[in-house]
Protein backbone atom coordinates (compact mmCIF):
# COMPACT_ATOMS: atom_id res chain seq x y z
CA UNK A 1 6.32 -4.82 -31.39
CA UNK A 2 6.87 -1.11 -31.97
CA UNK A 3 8.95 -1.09 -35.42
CA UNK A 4 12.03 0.94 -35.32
CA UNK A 5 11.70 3.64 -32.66
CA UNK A 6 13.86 6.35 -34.65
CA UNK A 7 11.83 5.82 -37.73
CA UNK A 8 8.57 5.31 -36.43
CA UNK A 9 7.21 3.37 -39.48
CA UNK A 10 3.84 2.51 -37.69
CA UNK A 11 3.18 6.45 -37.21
CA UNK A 12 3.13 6.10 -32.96
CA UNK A 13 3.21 9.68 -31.65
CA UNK A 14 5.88 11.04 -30.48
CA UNK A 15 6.63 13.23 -27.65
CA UNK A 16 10.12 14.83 -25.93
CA UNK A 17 11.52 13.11 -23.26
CA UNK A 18 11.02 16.07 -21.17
CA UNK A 19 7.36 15.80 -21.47
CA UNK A 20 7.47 11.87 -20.44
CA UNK A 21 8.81 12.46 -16.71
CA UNK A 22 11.33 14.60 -14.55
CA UNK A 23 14.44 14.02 -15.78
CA UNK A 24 17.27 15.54 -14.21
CA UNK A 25 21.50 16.06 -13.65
CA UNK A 26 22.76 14.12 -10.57
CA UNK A 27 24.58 16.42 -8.18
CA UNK A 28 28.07 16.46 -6.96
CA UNK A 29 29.39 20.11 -6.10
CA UNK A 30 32.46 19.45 -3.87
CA UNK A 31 35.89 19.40 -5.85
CA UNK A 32 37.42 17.37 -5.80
CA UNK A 33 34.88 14.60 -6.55
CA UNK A 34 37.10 11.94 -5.10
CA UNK A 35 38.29 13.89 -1.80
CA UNK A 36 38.65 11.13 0.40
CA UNK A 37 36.25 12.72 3.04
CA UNK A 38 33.64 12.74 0.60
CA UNK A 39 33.71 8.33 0.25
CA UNK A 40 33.36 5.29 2.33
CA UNK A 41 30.16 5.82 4.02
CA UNK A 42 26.89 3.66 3.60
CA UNK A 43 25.61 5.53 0.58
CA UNK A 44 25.77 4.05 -2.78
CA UNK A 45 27.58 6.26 -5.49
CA UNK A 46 27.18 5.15 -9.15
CA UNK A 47 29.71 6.33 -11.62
CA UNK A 48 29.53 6.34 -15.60
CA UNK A 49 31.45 3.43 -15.61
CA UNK A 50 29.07 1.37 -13.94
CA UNK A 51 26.46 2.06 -16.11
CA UNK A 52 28.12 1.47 -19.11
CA UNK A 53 26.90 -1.92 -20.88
CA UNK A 54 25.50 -3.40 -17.98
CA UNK A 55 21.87 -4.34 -19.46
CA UNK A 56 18.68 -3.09 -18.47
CA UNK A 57 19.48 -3.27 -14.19
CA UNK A 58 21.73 -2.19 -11.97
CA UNK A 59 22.36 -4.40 -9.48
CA UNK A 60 26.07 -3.60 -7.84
CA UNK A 61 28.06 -0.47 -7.22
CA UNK A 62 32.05 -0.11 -6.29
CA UNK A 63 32.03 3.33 -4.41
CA UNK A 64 30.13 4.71 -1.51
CA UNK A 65 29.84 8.39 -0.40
CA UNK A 66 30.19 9.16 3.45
CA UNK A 67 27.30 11.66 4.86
CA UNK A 68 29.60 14.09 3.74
CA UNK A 69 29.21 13.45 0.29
CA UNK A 70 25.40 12.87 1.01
CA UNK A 71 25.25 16.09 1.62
CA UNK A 72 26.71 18.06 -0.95
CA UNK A 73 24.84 15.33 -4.05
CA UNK A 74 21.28 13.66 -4.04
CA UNK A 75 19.46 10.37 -3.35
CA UNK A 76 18.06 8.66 -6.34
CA UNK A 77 15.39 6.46 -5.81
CA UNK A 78 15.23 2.55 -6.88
CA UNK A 79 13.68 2.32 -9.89
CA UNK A 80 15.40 5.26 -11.77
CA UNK A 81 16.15 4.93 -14.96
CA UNK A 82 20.34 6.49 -15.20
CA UNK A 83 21.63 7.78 -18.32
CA UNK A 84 25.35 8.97 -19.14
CA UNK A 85 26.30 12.06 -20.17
CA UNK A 86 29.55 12.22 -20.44
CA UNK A 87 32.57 9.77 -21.76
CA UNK A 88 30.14 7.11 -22.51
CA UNK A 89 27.07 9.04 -23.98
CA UNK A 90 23.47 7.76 -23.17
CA UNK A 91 24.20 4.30 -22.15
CA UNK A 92 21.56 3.54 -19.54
CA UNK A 93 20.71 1.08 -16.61
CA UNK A 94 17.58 1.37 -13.72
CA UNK A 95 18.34 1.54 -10.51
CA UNK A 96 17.58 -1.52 -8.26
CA UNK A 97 18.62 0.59 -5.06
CA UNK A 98 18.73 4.13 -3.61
CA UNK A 99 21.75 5.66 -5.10
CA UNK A 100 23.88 9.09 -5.93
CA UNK A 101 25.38 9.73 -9.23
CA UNK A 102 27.59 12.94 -10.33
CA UNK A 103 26.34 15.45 -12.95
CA UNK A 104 27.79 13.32 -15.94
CA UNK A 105 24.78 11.27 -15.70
CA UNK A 106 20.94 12.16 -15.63
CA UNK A 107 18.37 10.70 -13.77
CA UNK A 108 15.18 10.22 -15.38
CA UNK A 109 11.31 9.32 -13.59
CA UNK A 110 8.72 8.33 -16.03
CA UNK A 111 5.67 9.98 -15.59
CA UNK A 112 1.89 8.24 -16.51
CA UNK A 113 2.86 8.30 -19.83
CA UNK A 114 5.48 5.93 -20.50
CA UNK A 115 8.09 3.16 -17.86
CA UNK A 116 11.56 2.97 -17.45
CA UNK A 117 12.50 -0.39 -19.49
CA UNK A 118 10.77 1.13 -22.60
CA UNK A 119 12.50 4.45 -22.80
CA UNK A 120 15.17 2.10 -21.59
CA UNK A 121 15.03 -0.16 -24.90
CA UNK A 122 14.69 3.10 -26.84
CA UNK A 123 18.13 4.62 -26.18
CA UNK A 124 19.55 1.30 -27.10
CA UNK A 125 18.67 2.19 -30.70
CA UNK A 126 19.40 5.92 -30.10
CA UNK A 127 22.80 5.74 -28.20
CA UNK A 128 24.95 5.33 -31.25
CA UNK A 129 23.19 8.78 -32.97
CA UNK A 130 23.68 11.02 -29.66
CA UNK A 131 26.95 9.66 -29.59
CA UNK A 132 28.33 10.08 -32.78
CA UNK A 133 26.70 13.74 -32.75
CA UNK A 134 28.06 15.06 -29.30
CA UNK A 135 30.79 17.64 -29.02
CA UNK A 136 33.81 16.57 -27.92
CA UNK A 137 36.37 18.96 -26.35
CA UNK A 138 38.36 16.96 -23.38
CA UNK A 139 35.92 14.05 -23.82
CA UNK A 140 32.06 13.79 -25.56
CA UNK A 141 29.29 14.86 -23.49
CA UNK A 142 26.26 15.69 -24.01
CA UNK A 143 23.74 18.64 -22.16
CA UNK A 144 20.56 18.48 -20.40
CA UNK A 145 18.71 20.01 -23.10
CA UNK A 146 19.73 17.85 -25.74
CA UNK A 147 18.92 14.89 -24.22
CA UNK A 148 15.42 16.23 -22.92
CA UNK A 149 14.64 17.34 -26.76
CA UNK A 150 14.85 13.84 -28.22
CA UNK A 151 11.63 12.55 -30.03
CA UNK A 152 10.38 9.34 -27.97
CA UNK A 153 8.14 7.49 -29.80
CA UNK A 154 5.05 6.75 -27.18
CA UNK A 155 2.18 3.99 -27.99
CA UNK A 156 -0.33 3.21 -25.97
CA UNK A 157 0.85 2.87 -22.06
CA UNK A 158 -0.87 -0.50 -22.27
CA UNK A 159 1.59 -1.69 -25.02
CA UNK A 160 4.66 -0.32 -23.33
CA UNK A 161 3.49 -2.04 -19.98
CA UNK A 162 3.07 -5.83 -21.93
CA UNK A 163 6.55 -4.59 -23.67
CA UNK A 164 8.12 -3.82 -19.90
CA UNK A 165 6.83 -7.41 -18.87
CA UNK A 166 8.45 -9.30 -21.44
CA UNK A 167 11.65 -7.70 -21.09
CA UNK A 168 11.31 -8.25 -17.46
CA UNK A 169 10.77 -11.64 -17.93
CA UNK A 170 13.40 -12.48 -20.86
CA UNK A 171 16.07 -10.51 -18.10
CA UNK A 172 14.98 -13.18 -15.47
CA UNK A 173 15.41 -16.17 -17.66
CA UNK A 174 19.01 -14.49 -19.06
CA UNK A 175 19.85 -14.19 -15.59
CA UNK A 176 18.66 -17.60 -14.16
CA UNK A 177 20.35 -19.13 -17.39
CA UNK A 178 24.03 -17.19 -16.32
């Protein structure tokens, strides 16, 4: 529908990812990140490892921070599109529930401009580039700023909304068929 989204054969515009909605680091300040007083409350808490090759939703979590560990992250709303930073670089999944996630993976909330399942789609052809180019010391991660800078192809909103639907759609009928 688009052509390849890295090289943009059918000329769409393109725009930083920055400039398509907030997108932001997930908080979690208390060390260390797995103090037990910091888990087991009603809260959800997604880790890199859950977002890693799940498909386009998230639909379950394994942890759960306490208020405690409420406090000291953030709430993510449903609908949030999550994107690793760390260990497993820019693999992505959208939220279907309120949910906290450390600082190895960014949050991001489209603006007017673009949705979730495209930009979505899109890292599935740019994951393998970030990750092959990010630094690794202990293990590859990747920054804020990096991330933020990468060239997002953006047709018309009315395109990327009759893209979302199909997806949406084909994601039912994959599920329904499982």
């Amino acid at each position: 529908m688009f052509g390849d989204p890295i090289t943009n054969p059918m000329g769409w515009e393109k725009e930083k990812l920055n400039n398509l909605g907030e997108l932001a680091r997930g908080k979690s300040k208390y060390r260390p990140r797995n103090a037990p007083e910091l888990l087991s409350g009603p809260y959800p808490l997604i880790q890199t490892g859950d977002i890693s090759n799940l498909g386009i939703y998230l639909k379950e979590y394994k942890q759960t921070y306490s208020e405690l560990g409420l406090k000291q992250s953030k709430m993510w709303n449903k609908g949030t599109l999550c994107i690793t930073i760390a260990a497993n670089i820019a693999k992505t999944s959208i939220l279907t529930f309120d949910a906290c996630f450390p600082d190895s993976v960014v949050g991001f909330v489209p603006n007017n401009k673009t949705n979730n399942i495209f930009v979505q789609v899109w890292f599935t052809f740019l994951q393998q580039i970030l990750e092959n180019s990010a630094p690794e010391s202990a293990q590859k991660n990747i920054n804020l700023k990096i991330l933020g800078e990468q060239d997002v192809i953006n047709p018309p909103i009315e395109l990327q909304k009759q893209f979302a639907d199909f997806v949406t759609q084909v994601d039912k009928l994959k599920f329904a068929l499982i």
